[in-house]
Protein backbone atom coordinates (compact mmCIF):
# COMPACT_ATOMS: atom_id res chain seq x y z
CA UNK A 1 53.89 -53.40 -143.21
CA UNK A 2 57.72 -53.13 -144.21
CA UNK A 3 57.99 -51.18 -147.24
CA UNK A 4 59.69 -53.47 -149.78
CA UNK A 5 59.11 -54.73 -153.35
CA UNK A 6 59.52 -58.08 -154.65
CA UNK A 7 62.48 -56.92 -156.64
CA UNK A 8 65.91 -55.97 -154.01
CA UNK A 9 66.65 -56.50 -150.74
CA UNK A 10 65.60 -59.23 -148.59
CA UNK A 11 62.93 -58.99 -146.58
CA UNK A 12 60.60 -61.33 -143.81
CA UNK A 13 56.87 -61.75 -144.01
CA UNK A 14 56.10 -60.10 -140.56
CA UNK A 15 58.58 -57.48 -139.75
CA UNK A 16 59.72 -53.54 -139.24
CA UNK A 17 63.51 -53.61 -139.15
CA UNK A 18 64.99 -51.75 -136.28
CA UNK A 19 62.10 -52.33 -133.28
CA UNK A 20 63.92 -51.00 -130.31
CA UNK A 21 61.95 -53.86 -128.52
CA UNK A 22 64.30 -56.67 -129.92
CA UNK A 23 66.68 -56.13 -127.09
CA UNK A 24 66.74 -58.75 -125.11
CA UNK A 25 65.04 -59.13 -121.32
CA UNK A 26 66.88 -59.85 -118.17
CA UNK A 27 64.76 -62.73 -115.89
CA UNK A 28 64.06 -59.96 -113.54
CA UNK A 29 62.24 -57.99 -116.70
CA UNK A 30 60.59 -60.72 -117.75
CA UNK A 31 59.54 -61.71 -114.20
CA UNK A 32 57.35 -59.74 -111.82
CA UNK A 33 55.56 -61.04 -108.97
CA UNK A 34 52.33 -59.64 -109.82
CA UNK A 35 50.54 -57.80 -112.91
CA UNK A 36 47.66 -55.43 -112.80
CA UNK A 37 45.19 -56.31 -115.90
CA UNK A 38 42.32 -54.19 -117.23
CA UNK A 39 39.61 -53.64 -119.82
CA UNK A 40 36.56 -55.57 -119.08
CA UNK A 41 37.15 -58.72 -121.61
CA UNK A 42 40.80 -59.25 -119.84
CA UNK A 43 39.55 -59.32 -116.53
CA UNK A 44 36.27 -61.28 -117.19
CA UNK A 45 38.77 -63.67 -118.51
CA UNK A 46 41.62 -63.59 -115.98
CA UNK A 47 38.57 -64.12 -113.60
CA UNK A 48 37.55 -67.19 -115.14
CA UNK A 49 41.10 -68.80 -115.30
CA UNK A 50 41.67 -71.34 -112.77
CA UNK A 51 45.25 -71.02 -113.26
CA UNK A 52 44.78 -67.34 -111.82
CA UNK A 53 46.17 -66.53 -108.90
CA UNK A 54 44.11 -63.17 -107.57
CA UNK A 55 45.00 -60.77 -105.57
CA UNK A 56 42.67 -57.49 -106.15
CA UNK A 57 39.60 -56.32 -107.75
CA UNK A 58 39.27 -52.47 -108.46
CA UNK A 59 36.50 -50.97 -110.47
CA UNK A 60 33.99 -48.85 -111.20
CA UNK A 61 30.55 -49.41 -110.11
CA UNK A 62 29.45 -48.98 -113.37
CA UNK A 63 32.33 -51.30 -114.68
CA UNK A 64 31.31 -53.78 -111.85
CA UNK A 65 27.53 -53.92 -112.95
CA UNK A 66 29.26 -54.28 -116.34
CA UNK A 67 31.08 -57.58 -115.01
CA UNK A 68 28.19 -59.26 -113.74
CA UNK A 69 26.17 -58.80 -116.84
CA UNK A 70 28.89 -61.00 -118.44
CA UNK A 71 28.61 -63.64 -115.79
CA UNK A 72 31.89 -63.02 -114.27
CA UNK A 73 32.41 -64.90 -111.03
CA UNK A 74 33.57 -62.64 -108.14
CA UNK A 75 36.33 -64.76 -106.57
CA UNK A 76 37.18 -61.49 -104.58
CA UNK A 77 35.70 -59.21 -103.10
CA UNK A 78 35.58 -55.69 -105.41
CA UNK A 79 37.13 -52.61 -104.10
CA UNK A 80 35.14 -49.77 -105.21
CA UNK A 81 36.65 -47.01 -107.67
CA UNK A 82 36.58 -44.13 -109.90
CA UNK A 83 38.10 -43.73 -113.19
CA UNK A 84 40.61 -41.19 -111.69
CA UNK A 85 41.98 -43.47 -109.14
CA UNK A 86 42.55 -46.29 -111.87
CA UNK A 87 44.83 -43.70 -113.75
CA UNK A 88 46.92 -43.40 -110.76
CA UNK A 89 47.38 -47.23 -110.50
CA UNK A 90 47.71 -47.65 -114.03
CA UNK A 91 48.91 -44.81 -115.72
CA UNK A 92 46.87 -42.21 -117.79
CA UNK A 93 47.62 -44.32 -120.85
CA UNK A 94 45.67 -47.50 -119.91
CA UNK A 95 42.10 -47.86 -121.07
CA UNK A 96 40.75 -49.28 -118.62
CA UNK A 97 37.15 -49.06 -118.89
CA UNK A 98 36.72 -48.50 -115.36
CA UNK A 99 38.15 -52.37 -114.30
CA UNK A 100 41.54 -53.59 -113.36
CA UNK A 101 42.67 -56.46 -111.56
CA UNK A 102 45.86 -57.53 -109.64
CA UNK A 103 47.14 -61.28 -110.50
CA UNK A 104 50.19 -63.12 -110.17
CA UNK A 105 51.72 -64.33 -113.18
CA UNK A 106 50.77 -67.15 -115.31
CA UNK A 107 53.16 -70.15 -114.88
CA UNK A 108 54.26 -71.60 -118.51
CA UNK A 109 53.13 -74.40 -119.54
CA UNK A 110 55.24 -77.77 -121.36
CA UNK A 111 55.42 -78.82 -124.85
CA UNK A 112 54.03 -82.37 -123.02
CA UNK A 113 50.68 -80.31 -122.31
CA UNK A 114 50.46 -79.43 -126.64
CA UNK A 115 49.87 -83.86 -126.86
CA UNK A 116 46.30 -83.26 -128.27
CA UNK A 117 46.42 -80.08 -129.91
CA UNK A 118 45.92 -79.44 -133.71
CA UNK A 119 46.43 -75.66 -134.73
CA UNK A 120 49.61 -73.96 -132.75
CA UNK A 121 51.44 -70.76 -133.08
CA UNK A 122 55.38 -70.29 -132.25
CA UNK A 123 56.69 -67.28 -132.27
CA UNK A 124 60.50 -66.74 -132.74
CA UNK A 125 61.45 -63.87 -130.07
CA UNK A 126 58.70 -61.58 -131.38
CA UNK A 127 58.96 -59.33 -128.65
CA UNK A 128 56.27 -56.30 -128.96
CA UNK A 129 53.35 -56.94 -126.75
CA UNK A 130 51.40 -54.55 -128.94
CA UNK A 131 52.07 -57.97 -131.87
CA UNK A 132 52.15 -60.38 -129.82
CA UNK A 133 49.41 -59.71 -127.87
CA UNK A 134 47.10 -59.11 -131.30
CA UNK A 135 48.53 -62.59 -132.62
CA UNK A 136 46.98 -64.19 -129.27
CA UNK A 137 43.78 -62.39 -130.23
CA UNK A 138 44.04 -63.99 -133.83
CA UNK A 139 44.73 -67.00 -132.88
CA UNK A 140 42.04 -67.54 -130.28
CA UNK A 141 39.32 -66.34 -132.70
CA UNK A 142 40.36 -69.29 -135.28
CA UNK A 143 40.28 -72.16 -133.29
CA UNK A 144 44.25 -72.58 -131.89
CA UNK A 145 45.37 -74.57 -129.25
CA UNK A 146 48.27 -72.87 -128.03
CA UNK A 147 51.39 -69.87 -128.89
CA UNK A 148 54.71 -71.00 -128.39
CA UNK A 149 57.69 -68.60 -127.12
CA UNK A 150 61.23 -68.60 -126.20
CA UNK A 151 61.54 -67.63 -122.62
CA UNK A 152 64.01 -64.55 -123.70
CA UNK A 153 63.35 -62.27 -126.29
CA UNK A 154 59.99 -62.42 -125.97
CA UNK A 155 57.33 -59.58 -123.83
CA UNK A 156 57.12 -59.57 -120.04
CA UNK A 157 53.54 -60.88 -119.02
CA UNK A 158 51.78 -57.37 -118.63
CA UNK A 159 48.45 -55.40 -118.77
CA UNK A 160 49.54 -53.87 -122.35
CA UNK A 161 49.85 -57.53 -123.23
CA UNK A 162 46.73 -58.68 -121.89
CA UNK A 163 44.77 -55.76 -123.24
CA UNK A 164 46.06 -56.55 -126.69
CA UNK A 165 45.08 -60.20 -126.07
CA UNK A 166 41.72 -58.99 -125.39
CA UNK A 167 41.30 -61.71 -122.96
CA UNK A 168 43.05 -64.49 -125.12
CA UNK A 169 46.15 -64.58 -122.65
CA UNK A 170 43.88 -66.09 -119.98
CA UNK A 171 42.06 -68.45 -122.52
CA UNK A 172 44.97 -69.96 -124.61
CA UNK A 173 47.70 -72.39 -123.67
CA UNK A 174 51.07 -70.62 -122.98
CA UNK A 175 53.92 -72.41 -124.06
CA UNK A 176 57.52 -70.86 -122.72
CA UNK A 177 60.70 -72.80 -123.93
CA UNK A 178 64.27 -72.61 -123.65
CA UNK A 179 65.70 -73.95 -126.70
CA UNK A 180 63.16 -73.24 -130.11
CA UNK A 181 64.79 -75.89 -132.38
CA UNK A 182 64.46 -78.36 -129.39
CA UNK A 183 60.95 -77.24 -129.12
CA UNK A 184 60.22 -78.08 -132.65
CA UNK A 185 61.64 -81.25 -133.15
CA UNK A 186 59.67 -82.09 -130.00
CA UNK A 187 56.24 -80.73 -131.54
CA UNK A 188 57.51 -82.89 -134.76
CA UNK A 189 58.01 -85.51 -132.50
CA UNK A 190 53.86 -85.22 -131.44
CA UNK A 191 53.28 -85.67 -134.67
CA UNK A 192 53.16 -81.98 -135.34
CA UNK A 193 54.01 -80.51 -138.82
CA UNK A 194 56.06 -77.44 -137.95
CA UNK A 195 55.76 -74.37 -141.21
CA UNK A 196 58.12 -71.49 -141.27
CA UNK A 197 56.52 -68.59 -142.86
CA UNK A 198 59.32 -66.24 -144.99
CA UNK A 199 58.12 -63.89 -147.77
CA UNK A 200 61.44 -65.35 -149.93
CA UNK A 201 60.36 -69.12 -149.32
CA UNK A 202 59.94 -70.53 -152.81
CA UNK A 203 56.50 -72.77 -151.60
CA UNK A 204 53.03 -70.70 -150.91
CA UNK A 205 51.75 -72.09 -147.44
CA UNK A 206 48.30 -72.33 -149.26
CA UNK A 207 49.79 -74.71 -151.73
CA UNK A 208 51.93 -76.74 -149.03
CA UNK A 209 50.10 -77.04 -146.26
CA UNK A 210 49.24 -80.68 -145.40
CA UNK A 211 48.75 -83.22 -142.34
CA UNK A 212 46.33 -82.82 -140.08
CA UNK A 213 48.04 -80.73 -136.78
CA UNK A 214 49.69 -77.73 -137.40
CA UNK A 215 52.09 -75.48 -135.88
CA UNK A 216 52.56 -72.10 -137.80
CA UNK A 217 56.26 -70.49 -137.10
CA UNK A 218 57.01 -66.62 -137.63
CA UNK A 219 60.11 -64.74 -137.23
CA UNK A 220 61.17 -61.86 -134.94
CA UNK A 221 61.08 -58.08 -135.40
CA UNK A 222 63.73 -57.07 -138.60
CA UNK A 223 64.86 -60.31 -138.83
CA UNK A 224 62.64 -63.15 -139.71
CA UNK A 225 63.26 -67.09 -138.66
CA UNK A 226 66.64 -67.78 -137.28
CA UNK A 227 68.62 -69.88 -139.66
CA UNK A 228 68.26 -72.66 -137.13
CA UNK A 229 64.71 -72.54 -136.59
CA UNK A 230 64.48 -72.23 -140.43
CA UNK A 231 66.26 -75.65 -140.60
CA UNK A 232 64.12 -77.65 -137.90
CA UNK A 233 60.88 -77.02 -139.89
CA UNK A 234 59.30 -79.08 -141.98
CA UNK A 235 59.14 -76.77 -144.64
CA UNK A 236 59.69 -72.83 -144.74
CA UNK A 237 56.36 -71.04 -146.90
CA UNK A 238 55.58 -67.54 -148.16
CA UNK A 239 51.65 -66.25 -148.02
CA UNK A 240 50.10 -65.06 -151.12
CA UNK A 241 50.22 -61.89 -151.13
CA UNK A 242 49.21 -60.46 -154.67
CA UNK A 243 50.79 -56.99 -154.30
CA UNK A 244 54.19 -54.89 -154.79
CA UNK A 245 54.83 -55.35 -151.42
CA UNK A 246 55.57 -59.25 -150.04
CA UNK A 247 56.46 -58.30 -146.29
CA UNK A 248 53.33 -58.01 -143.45
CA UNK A 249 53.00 -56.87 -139.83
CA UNK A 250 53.53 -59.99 -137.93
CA UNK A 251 50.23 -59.49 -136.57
CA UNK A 252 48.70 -59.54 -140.11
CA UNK A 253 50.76 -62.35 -141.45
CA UNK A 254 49.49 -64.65 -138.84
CA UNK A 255 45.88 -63.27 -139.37
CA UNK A 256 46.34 -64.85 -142.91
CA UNK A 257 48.17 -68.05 -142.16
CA UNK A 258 45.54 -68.64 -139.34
CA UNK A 259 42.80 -68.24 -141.91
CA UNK A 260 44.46 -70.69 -144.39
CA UNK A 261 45.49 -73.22 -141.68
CA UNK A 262 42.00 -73.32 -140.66
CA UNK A 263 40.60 -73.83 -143.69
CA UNK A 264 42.58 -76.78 -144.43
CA UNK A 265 42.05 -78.61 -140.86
CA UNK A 266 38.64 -78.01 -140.54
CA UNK A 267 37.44 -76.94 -144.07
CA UNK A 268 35.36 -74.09 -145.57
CA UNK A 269 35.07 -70.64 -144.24
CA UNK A 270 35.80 -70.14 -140.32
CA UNK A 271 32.93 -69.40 -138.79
């Protein structure tokens, strides 16, 4: 949470100023030809993606007994493991809980494949996987269709991702495009109400929310919504927040606007 009061400077509803991950990625960053991705919820998802392409299955017996108690399907034959050898493939850092597996990519989907859906996130080159990959999470566990992201400035597919995602990267539509304003004025074009979320908008999103699909829009690291992307929405909200402080995480903020979107599409308490 950025440490501003209502009363000064500007500030954005989901930022830390200065993130030395807003640096742009090259295509080669962004691009790898295959990612290793552990924890036992993001595998027992990546293996139930048909979109997955998989290459190799390393774990633990214990993690693999672990695996089939959730009902994973074993596309692959396991290679047997230890949690020493996992370090070496993954780094000490990565808590793997005795699993990893090897996959290629996922290939992005179109705005064309977002036709049906109600609730979507876009995110406006958020780039720390630690965020984005908790924002996945969030919106996966109320009810959206899909996240939304510009192909640069935004995190690499990786297993920090994925274990952040806690197996939403594998279970929610991926949306990579080029051009954000052209992106939005094609989700308006669906029929799509597109809300910008800035802690100096004038408008509460609880109070001007309306329609009955939904795409919730928040800004990058230190900087908010681009004045463009600002302009091609709909309309450009603050969340009520009570307190001194008006900016959030960008994980949190969406944590809240997911919550209130909900509640308005599908009514009552999320449950």
């Amino acid at each position: 949470m950025v440490n501003r009061h209502r009363k000064g400077a500007r500030s954005h509803p989901d930022t830390q100023r200065g993130s030395k991950t807003d640096k742009p990625r090259s295509p080669a960053e962004r691009r790898h030809d295959s990612v290793w991705i552990y924890g036992l919820h993001p595998v027992l998802a990546a293996l139930a993606n048909p979109r997955r392409k998989l290459r190799r299955l390393v774990a633990t017996p214990n993690a693999l007994a672990r695996l089939k108690a959730g009902g994973a399907d074993l596309k692959i034959e396991p290679e047997e493991s230890t949690p020493r050898a996992l370090d070496h493939i993954l780094g000490g850092e990565a808590v793997h809980q005795g699993v990893a597996i090897e996959v290629a990519p996922l290939e992005p989907l179109a705005i064309a494949t977002l036709s049906n859906a109600r609730l979507i996130l876009v995110l406006d080159q958020i780039t720390d996987p630690h965020n984005v990959g908790a924002i996945m999470r969030s919106a996966l566990a109320f009810g959206a269709d899909a996240v939304v992201t510009t192909r640069r400035h935004a995190p690499a597919e990786t297993g920090v991702l994925a274990k952040s995602a806690s197996g939403a990267l594998d279970r929610l539509r991926l949306v990579e495009v080029q051009n954000l304003a052209r992106a939005l004025q094609d989700l308006r074009g669906l029929g799509i109400i597109c809300i910008g979320l800035d802690s100096e908008a004038e408008t509460s999103l609880e109070t001007a929310v309306s329609g009955e699909r939904l795409a919730l829009v928040l800004g990058a690291e230190g900087k908010g919504l681009r004045q463009l992307t600002r302009d091609t929405c709909d309309v450009v909200t603050r969340l009520p927040v009570p307190g001194p402080l008006v900016s959030l995480n960008v994980s949190n903020a969406a944590v809240l606007a997911l919550y209130l979107a909900h509640r308005h599409l599908f009514g009552g308490t999320p449950q």
